[in-house]
N, C-alpha and C. Protein backbone atom coordinates (compact mmCIF):
# COMPACT_ATOMS: atom_id res chain seq x y z
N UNK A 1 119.46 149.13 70.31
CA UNK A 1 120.77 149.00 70.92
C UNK A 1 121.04 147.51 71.16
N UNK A 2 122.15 146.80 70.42
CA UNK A 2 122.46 145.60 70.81
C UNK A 2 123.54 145.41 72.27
N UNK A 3 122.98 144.50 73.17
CA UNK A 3 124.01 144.64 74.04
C UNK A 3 125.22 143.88 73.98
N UNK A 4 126.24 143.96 74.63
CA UNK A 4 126.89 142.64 74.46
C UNK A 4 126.44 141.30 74.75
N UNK A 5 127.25 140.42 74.35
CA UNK A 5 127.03 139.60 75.08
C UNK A 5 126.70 138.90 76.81
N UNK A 6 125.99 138.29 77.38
CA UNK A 6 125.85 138.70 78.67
C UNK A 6 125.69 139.06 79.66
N UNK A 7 125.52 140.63 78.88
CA UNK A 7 125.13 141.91 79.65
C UNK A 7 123.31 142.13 79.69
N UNK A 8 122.96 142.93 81.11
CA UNK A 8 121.61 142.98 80.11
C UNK A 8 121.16 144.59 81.00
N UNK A 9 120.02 145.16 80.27
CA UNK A 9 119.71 146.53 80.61
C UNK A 9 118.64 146.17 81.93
N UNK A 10 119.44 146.96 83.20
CA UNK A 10 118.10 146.61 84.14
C UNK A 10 118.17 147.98 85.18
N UNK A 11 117.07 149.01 85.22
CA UNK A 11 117.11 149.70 85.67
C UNK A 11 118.22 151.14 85.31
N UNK A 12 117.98 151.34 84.17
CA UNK A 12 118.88 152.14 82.87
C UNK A 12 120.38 151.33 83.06
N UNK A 13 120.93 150.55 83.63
CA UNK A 13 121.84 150.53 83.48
C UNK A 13 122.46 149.30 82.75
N UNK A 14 124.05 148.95 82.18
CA UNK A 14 124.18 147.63 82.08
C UNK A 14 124.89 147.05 82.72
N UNK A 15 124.26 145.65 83.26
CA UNK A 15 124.63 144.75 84.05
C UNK A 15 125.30 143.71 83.79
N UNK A 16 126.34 142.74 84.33
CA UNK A 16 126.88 141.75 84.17
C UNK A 16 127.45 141.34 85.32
N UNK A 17 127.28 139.91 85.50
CA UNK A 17 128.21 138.90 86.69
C UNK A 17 128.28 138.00 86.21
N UNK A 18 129.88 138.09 86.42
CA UNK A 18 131.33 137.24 86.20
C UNK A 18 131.37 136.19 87.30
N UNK A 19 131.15 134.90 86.98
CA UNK A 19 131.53 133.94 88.21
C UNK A 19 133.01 133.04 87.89
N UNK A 20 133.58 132.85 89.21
CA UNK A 20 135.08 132.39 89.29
C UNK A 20 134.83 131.55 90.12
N UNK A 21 136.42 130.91 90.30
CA UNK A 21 136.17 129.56 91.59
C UNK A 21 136.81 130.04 92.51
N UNK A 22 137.84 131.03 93.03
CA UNK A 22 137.53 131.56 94.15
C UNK A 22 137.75 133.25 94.50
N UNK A 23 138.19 133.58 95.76
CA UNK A 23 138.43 135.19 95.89
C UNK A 23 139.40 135.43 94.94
N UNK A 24 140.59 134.94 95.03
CA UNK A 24 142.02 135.70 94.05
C UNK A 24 141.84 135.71 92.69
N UNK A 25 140.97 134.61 92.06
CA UNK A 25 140.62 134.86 90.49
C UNK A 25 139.55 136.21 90.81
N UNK A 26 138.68 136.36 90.95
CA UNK A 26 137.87 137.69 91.22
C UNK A 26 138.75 138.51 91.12
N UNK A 27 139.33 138.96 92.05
CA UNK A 27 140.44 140.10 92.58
C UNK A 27 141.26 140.63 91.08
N UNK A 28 141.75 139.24 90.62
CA UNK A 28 142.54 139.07 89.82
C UNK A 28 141.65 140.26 88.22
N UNK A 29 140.44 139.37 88.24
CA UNK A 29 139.42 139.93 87.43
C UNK A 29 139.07 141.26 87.37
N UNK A 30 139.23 141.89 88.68
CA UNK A 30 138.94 143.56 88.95
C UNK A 30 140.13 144.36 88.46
N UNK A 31 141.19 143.48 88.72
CA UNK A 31 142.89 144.18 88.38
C UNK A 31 142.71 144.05 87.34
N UNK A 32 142.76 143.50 86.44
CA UNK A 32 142.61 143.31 84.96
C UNK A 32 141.41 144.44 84.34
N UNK A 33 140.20 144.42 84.79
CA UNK A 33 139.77 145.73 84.36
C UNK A 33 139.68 146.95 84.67
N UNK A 34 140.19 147.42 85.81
CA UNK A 34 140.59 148.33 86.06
C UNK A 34 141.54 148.94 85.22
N UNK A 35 142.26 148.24 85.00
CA UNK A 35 143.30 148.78 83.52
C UNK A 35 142.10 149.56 82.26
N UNK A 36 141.61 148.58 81.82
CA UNK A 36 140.84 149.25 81.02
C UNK A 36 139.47 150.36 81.49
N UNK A 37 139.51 150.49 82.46
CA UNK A 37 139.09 151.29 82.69
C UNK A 37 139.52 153.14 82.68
N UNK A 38 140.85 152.72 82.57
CA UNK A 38 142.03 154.11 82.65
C UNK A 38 141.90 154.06 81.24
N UNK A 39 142.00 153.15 80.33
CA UNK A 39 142.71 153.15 78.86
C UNK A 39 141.23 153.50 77.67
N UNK A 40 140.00 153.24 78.59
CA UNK A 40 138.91 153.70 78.17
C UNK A 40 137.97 155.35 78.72
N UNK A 41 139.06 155.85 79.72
CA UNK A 41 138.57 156.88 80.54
C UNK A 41 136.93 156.73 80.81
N UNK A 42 136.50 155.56 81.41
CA UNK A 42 135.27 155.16 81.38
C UNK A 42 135.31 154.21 82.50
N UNK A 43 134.65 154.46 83.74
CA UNK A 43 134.48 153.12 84.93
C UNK A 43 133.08 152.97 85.25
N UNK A 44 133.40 151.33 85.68
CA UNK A 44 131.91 150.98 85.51
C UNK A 44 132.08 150.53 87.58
N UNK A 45 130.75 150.88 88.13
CA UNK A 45 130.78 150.38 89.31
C UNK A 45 130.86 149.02 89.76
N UNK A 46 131.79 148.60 90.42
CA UNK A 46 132.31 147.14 90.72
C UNK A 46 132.18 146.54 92.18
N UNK A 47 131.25 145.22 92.05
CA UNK A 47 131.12 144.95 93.64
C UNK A 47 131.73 143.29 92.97
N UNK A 48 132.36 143.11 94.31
CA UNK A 48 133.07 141.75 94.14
C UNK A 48 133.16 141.07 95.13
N UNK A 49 133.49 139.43 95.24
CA UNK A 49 133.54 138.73 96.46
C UNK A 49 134.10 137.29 96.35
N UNK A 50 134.07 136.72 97.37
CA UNK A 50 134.25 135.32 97.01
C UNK A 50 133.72 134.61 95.23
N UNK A 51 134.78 134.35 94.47
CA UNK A 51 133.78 134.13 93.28
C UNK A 51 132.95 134.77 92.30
N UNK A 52 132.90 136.00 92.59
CA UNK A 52 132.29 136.67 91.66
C UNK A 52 132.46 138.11 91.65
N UNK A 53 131.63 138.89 90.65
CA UNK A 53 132.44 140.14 90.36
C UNK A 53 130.92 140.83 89.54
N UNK A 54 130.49 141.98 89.63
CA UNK A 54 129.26 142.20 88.98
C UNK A 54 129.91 143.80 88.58
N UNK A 55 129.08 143.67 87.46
CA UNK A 55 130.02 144.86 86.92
C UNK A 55 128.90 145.49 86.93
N UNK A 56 128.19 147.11 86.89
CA UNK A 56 127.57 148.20 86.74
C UNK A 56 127.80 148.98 85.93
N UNK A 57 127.47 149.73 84.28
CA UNK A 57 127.85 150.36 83.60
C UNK A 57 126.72 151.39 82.99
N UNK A 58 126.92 153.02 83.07
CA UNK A 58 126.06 154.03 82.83
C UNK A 58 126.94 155.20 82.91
N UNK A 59 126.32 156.33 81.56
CA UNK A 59 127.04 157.23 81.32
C UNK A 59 126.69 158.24 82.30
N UNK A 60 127.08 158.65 83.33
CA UNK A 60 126.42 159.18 84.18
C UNK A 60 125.91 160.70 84.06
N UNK A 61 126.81 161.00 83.34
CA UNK A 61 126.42 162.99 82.77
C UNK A 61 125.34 162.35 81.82
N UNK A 62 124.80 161.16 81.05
CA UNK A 62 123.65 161.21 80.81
C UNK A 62 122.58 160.74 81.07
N UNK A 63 122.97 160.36 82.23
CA UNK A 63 122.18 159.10 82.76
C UNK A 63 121.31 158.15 82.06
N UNK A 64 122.50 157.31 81.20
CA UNK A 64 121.33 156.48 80.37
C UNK A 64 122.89 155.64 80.07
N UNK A 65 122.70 154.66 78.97
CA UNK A 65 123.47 153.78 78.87
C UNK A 65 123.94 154.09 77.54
N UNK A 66 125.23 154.34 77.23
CA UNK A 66 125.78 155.06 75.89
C UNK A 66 126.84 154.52 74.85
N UNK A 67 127.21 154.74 73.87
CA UNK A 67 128.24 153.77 72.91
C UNK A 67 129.80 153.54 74.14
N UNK A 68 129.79 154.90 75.26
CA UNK A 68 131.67 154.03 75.86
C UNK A 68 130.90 153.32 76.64
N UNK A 69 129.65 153.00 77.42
CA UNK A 69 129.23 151.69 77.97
C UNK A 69 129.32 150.73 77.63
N UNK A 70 128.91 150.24 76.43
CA UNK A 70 129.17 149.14 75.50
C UNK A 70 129.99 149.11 74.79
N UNK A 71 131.32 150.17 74.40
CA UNK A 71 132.08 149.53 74.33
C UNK A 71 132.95 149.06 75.21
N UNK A 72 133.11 149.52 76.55
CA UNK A 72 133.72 148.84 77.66
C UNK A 72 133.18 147.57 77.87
N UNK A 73 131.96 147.60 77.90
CA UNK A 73 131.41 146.02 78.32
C UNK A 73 132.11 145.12 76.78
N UNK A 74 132.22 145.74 76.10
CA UNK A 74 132.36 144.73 74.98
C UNK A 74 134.28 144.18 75.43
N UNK A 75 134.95 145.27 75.30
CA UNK A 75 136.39 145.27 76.18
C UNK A 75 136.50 144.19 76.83
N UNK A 76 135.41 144.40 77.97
CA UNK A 76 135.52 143.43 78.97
C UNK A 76 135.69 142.26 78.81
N UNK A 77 134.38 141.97 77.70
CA UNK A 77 134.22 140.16 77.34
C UNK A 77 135.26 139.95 76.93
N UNK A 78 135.93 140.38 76.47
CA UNK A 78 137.37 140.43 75.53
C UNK A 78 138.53 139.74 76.25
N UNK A 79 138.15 140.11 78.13
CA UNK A 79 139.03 139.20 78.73
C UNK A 79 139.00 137.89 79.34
N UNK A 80 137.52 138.08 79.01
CA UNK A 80 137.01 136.35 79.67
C UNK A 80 136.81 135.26 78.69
């Protein structure tokens, strides 16, 4: 399984953090994928804060990490 870019497998799941320069680009960053999250019927768990944004992604009915995982993560890079 190649991951995306960025991303990496830790604890079955895939991981990524997004760093920004402050809260409203973050924010900004969650609004923006949240969209694709509807348009991929696929959400990935999202913790965010001052500056940054860590994304969580796993198919959960299989509990393992699956082709709409990566391709959402791939989506994603798509906006940064």
């Amino acid at each position: 399984m190649r991951l995306p870019e960025g991303w990496k497998e830790i604890d079955g799941r895939l991981m990524c953090e997004f760093e920004f320069g402050d809260y409203e680009q973050a924010k900004n960053f969650v609004d923006q994928i949240s969209q694709l999250f509807q348009v991929h019927n696929h959400h990935a768990d999202v913790h965010f804060g001052w500056g940054y944004v860590i994304l969580e992604l796993m198919t959960h009915d299989q509990q393992a990490i699956t082709e709409l995982d990566l391709n959402l993560a791939a989506a994603i890079n798509e906006l940064r």
